[in-house]
Protein backbone atom coordinates (compact mmCIF):
# COMPACT_ATOMS: atom_id res chain seq x y z
CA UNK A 1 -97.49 -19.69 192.13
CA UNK A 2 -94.05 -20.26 193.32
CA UNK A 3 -92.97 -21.23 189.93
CA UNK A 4 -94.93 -18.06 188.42
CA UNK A 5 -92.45 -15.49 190.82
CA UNK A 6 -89.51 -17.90 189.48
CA UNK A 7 -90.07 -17.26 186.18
CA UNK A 8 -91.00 -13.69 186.37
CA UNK A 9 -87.75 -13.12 188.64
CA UNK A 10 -85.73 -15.08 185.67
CA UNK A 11 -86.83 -12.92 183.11
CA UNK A 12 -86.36 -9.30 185.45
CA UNK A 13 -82.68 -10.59 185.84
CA UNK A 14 -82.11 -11.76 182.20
CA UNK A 15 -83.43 -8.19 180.91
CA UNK A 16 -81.62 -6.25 183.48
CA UNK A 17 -78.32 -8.40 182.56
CA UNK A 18 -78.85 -7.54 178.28
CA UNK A 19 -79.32 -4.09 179.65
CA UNK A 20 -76.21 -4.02 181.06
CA UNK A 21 -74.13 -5.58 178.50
CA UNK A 22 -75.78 -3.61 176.28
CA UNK A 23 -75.04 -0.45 178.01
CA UNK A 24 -71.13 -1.49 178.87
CA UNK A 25 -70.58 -2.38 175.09
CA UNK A 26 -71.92 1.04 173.86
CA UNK A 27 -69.70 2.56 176.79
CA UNK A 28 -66.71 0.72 175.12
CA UNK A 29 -67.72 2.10 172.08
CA UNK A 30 -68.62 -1.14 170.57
CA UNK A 31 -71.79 -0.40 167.91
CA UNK A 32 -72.42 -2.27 165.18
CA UNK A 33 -73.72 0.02 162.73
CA UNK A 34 -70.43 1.71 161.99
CA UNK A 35 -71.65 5.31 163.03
CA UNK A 36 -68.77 5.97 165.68
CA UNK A 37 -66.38 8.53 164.87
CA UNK A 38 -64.25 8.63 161.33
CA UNK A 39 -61.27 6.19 161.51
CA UNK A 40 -57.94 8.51 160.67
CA UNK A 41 -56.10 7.59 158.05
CA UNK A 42 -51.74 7.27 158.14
CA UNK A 43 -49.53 8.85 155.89
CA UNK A 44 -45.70 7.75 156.24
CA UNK A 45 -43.19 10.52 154.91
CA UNK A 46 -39.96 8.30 154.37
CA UNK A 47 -37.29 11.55 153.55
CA UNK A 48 -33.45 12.74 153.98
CA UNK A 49 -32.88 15.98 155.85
CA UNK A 50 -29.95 17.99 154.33
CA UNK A 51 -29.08 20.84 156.64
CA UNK A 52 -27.94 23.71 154.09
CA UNK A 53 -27.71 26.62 156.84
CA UNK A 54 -26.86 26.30 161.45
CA UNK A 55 -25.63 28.73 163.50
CA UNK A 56 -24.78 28.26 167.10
CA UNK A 57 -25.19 32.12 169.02
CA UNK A 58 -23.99 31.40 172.40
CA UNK A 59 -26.35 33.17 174.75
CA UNK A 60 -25.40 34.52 178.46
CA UNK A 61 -22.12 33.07 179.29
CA UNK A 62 -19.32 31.69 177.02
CA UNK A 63 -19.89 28.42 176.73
CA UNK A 64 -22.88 26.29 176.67
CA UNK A 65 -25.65 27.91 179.32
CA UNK A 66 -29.60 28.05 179.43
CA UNK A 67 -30.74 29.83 176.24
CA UNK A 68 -28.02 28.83 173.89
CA UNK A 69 -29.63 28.03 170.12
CA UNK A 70 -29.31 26.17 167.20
CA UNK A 71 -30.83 27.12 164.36
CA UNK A 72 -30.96 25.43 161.49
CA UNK A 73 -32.60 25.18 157.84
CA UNK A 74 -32.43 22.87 154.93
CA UNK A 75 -34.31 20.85 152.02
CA UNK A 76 -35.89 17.43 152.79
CA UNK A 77 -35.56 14.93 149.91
CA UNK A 78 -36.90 11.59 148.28
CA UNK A 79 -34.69 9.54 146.10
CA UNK A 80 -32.73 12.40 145.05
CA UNK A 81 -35.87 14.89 144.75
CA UNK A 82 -36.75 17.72 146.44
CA UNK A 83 -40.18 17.35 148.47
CA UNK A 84 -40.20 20.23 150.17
CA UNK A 85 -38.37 22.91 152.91
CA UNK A 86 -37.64 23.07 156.69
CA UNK A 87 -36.20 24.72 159.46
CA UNK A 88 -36.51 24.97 163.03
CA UNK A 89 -34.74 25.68 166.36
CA UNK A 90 -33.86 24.01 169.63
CA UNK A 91 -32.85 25.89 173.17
CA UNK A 92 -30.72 25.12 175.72
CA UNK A 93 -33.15 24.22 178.88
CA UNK A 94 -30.97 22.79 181.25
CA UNK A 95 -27.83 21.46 181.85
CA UNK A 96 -26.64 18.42 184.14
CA UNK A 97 -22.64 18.25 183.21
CA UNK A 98 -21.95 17.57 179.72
CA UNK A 99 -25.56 16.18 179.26
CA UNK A 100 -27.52 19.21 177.69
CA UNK A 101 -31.40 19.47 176.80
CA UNK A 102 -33.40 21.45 174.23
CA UNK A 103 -36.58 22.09 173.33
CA UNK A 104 -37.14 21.80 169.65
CA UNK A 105 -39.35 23.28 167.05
CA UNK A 106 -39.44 22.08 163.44
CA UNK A 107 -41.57 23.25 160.74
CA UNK A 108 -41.73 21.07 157.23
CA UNK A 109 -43.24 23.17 154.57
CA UNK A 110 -44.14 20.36 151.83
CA UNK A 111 -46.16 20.25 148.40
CA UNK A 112 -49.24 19.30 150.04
CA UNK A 113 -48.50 22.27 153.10
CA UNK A 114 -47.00 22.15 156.39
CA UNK A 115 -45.80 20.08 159.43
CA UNK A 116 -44.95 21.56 162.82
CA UNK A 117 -43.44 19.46 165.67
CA UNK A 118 -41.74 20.00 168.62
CA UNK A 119 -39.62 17.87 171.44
CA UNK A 120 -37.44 17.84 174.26
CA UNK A 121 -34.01 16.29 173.07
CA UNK A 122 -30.94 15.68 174.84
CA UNK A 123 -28.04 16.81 172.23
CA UNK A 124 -26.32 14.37 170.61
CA UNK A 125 -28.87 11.30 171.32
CA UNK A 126 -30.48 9.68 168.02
CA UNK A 127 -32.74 9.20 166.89
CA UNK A 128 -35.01 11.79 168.20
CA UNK A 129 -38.90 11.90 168.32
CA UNK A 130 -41.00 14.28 167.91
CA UNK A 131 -45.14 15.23 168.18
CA UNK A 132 -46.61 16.37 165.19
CA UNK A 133 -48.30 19.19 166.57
CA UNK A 134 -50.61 20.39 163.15
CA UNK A 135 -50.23 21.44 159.87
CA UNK A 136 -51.53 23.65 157.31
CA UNK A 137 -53.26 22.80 153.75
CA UNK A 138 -53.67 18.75 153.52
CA UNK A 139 -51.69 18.48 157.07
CA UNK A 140 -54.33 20.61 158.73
CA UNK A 141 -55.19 19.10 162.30
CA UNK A 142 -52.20 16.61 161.82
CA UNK A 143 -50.84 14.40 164.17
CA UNK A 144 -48.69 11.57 165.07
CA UNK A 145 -44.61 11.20 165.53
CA UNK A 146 -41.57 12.35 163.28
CA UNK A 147 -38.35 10.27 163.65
CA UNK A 148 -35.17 11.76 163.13
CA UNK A 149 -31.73 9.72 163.15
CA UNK A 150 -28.26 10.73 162.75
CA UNK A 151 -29.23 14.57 163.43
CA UNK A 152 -26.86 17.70 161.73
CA UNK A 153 -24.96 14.90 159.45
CA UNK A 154 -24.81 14.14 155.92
CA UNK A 155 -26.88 11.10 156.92
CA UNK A 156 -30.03 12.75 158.39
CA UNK A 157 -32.96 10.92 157.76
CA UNK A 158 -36.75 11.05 158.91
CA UNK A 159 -39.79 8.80 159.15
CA UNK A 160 -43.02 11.04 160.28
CA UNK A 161 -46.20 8.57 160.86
CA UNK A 162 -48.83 12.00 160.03
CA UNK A 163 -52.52 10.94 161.42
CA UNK A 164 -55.04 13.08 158.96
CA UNK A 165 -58.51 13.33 160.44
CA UNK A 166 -60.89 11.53 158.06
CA UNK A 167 -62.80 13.87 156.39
């Protein structure tokens, strides 16, 4: 009888222990049929950004103070082509001696439609990152991170990593 309550006791804890892997694995969101949620697929946008138009307006006092702009357009281009338009502005938000932060808000109008981003930058550092923050057209519900190095030069370059919903 003794061995009966054993065996019985083995088999209540060997149940209760696949239900609980069972239910930590599905928690982790480890299934094996594949029906979890759509993996997102990566595009990489490898460009130059040529500045064409900036202006500076000085805001509040002479010099630079909170609320000072920069606002800038230009083309963004693949080996020598044109792939599309952008533009965007950053504001002064604070100042800490000659160390001066902006919040900035680009929008890359491509073939395909457009990228919006945004980031706080501290002037002058490189390269800068930014959140993709959406799109329109094919970018719709984008995401991910736009690089930017050597900013407002003949040198500007980006590398956005865009993560499109599957669909």
């Amino acid at each position: 009888m003794s061995h009966a309550k054993t065996s019985i006791g083995t088999k209540a804890v060997a149940v209760a222990g696949v239900l609980l892997i069972g239910a930590v694995l599905a928690a982790c969101g480890a299934d094996d049929d594949g029906a979890g949620a759509p993996t997102p697929r990566v595009e990489i946008i490898e460009a130059a950004a040529l500045t064409d138009q900036l202006a500076s307006p000085d805001l509040g006092e002479p010099g630079p103070s909170l609320g000072d702009m920069a606002v800038y357009s230009g083309s963004i281009q693949q080996d020598g082509r044109r792939i599309g338009d952008g533009g965007g502005s950053c504001q002064t938000i604070h100042i800490e001696g000659a160390e001066i932060t902006m919040q900035c808000v680009l929008t890359a109008q491509l073939e395909r439609g457009s990228l919006t981003m945004q980031a706080v930058w501290v002037q002058g550092a490189s390269p800068l990152d930014l959140a993709i923050t959406g799109g329109t057209g094919a970018y719709r519900n984008a995401t991910g991170t736009a690089r930017f190095w050597d900013i407002n030069t003949p040198d500007e370059r980006m590398r956005a990593e865009v993560v499109l919903p599957e669909e």
